[in-house]
Protein backbone atom coordinates (compact mmCIF):
# COMPACT_ATOMS: atom_id res chain seq x y z
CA UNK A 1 3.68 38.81 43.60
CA UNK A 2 4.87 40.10 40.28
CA UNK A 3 4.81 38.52 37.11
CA UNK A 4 4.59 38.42 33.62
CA UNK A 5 1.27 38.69 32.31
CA UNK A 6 -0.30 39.19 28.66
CA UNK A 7 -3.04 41.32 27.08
CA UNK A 8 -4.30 39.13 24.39
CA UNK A 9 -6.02 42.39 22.59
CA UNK A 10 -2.80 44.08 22.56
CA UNK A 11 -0.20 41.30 21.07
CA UNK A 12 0.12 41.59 16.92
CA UNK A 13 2.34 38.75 16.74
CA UNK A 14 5.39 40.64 15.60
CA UNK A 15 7.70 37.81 18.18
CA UNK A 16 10.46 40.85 19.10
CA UNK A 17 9.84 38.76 22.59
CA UNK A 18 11.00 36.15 21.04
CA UNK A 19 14.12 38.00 19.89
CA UNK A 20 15.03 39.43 23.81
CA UNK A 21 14.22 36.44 25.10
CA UNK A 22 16.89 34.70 22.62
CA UNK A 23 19.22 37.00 23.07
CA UNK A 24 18.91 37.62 27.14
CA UNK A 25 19.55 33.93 27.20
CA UNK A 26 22.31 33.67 24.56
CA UNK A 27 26.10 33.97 25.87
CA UNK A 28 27.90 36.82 24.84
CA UNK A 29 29.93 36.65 21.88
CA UNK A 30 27.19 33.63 20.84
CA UNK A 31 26.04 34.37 16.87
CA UNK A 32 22.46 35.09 17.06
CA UNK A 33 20.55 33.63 14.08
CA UNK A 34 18.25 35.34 12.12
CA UNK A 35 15.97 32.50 11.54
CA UNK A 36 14.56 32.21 15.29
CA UNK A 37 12.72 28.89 14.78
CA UNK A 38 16.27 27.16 14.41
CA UNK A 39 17.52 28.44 17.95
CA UNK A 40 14.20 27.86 19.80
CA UNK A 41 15.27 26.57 22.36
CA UNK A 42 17.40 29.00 23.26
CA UNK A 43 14.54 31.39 24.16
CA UNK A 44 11.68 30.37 26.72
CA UNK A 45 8.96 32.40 25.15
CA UNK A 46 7.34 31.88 21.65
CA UNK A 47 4.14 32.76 19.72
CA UNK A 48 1.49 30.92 18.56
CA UNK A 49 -2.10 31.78 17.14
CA UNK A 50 -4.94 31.26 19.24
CA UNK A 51 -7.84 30.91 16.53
CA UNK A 52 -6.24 33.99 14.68
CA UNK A 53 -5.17 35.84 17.42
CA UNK A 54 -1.21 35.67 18.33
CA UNK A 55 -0.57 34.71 21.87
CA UNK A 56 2.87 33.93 24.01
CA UNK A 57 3.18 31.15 25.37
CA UNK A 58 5.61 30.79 28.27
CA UNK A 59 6.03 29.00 31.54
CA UNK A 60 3.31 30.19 34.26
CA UNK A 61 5.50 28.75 37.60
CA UNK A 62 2.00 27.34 38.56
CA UNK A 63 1.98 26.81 42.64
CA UNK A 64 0.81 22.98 42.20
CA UNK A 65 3.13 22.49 38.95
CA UNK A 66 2.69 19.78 36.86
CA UNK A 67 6.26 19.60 35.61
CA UNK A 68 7.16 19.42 39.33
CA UNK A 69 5.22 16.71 40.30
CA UNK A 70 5.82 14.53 36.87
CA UNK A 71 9.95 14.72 37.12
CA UNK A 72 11.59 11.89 38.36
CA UNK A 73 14.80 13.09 39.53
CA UNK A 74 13.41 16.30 41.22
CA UNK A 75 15.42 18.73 38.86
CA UNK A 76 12.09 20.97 38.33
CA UNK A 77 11.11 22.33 41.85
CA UNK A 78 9.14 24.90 43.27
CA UNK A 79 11.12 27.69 44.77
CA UNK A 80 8.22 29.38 47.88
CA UNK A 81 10.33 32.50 47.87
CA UNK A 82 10.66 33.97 44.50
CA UNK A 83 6.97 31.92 43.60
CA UNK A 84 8.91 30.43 40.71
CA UNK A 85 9.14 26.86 38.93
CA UNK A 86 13.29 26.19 38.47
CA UNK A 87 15.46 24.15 36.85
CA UNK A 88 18.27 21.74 38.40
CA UNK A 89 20.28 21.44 35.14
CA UNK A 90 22.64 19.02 37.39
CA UNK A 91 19.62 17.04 37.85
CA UNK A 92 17.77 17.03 34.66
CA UNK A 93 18.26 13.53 32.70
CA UNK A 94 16.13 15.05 29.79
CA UNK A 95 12.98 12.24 30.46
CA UNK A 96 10.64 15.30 28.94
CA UNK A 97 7.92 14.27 31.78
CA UNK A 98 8.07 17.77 32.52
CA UNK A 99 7.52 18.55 28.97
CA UNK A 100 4.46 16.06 28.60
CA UNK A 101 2.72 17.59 31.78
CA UNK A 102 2.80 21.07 31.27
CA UNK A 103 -0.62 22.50 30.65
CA UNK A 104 0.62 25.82 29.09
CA UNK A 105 3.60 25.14 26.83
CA UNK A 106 6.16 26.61 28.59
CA UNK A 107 8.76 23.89 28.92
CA UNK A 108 10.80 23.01 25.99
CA UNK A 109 13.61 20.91 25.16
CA UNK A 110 17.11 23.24 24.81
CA UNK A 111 18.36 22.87 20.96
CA UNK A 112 20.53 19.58 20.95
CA UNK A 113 18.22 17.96 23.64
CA UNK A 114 19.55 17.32 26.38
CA UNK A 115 18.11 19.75 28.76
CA UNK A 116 14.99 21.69 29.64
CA UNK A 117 14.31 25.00 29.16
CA UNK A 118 11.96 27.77 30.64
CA UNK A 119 11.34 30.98 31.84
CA UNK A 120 13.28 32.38 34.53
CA UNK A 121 11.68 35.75 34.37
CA UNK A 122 15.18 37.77 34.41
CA UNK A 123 15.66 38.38 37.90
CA UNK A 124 18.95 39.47 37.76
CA UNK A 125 17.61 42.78 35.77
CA UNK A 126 14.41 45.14 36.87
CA UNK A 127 12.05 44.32 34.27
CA UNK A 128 12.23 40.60 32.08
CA UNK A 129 13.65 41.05 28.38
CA UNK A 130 10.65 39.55 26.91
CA UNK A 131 8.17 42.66 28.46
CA UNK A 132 10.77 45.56 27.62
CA UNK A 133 10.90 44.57 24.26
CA UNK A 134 7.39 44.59 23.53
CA UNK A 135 6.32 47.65 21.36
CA UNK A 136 2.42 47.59 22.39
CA UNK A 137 2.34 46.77 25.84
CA UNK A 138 1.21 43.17 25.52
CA UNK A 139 3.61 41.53 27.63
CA UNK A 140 3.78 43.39 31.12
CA UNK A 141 5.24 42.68 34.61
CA UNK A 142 2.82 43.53 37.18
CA UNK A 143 1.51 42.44 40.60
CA UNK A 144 -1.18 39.35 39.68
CA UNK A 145 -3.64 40.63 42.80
CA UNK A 146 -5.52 43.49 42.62
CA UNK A 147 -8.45 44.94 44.21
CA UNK A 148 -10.91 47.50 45.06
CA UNK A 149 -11.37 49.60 47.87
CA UNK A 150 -15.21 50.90 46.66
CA UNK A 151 -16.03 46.98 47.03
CA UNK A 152 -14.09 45.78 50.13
CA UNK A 153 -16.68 45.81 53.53
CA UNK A 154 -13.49 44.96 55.57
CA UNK A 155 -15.29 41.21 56.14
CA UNK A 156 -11.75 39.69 56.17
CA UNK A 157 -12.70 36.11 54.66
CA UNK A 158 -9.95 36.81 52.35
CA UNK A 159 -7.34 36.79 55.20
CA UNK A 160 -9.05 33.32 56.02
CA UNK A 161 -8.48 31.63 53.16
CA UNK A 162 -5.17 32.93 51.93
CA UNK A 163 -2.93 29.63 52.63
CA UNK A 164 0.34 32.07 52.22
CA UNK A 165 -0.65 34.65 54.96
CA UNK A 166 -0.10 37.59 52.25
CA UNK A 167 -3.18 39.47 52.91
CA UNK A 168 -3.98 41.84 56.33
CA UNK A 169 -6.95 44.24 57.25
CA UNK A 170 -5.61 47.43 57.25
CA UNK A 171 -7.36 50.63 59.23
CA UNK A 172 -8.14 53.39 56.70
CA UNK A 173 -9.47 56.47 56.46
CA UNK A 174 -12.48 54.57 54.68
CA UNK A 175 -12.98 51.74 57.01
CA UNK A 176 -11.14 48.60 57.41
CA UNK A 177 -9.38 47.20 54.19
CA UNK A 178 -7.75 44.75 52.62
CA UNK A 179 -3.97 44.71 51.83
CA UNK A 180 -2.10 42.38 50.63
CA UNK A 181 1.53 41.51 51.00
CA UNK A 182 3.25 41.06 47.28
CA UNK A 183 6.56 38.97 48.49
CA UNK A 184 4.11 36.46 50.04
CA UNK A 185 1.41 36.40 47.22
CA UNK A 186 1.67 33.51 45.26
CA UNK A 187 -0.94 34.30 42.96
CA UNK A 188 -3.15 31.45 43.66
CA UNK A 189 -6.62 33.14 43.16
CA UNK A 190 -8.56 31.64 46.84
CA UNK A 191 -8.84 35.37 47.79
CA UNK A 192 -10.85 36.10 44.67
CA UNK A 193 -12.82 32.69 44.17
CA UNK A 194 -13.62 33.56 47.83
CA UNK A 195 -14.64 37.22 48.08
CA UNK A 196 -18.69 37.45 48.16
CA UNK A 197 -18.33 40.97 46.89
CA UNK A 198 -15.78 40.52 43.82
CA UNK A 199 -13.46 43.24 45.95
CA UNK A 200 -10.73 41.05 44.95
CA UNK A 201 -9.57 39.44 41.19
CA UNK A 202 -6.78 38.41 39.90
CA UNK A 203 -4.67 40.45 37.26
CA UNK A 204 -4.35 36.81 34.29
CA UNK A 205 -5.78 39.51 31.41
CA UNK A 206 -7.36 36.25 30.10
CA UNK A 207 -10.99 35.34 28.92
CA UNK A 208 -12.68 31.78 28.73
CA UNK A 209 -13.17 31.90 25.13
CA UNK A 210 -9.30 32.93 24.04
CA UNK A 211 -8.08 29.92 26.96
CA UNK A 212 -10.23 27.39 25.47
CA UNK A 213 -8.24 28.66 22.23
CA UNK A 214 -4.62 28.51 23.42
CA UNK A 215 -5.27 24.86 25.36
CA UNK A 216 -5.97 23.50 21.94
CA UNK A 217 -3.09 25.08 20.52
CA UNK A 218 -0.67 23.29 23.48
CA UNK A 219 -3.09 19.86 22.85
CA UNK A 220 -1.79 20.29 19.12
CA UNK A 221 2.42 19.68 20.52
């Protein structure tokens, strides 16, 4: 599964994110402010300091969502195909349980309240606005599961405990291997907590120390 991850070392906080993110999700012929706190709602990304370091915070479409589970009228749902957390704007009655719940930040109220807003990770273009904006690399879209082939013994525990059936043991020319299938991975992480040989972890680019940062930052809201 693809999706948008961050390289905490690599963001200088210079929000041009921000700015594609604003503008992907502003309607043409829409005047796009200058001052990008007065339209935040408009974009579904934003930066914050973590300790001193700048970080983006944005919706993570978590598998067992929080926002899902807290709305009442079932406008935030879990879509198992694209492995993404959307919005019924038919549905939403603007209760900000969703809002309240989410560990991360990345639901926000739209700019005259009335809606929710949150990262749909552009899927009608190739790459999200948000990650071909960024100058340094910081924000890329890439598959979350990644492993290696030096470490894999072909035990197939991994194939076990994947609940999604995305991962297979593959003949190679180096023994039996693990592969796994990107449309079904849902990012998750059981094939890496799992793995007795670390062949297997999970692409987050995060560290304790810097999460411990940012969950203080989203206690602060």
């Amino acid at each position: 599964m693809k999706t948008i991850l961050v390289d905490f070392e690599k963001c200088v906080g210079c929000r041009l994110c921000e700015r594609a993110c604003l503008k992907k999700h502003t309607p043409e012929g829409s005047e796009i402010p200058h001052e990008i706190d007065k339209q935040l709602s408009k974009q579904r990304v934003h930066v914050e300091l973590a300790g001193t370091r700048p970080y983006p915070l944005r919706c993570r479409h978590c598998d067992d969502a929080p926002c899902v589970t807290a709305c009442m009228t079932g406008a935030m749902h879990f879509d198992p195909e694209t492995g993404m957390v959307n919005v019924d704007y038919d549905k939403c009655i603007a209760c900000w349980m969703c809002v309240m719940n989410c560990p991360y930040g990345g639901v926000l109220p739209n700019e005259d309240y009335t809606k929710v807003l949150k990262c749909d990770r552009c899927l009608d273009v190739p790459i999200p606005a948000c990650v071909d904006a960024c100058p340094k690399d910081a924000l890329v879209y890439e598959e979350v599961e990644m492993r290696d082939d030096n470490l894999c013994v072909g035990c197939g525990l991994c194939v076990e405990v994947c609940p999604f059936g995305a991962i297979t043991m593959v003949q190679t020319e180096r023994g039996l291997k693990a592969r796994t299938n990107s449309e079904l991975c849902r990012g998750c992480s059981l094939c890496s907590t799992s793995c007795p040989y670390g062949a297997i972890f999970m692409n987050y680019h995060t560290t304790d120390k810097l999460s411990d940062q940012i969950r203080e930052i989203i206690r602060s809201y």
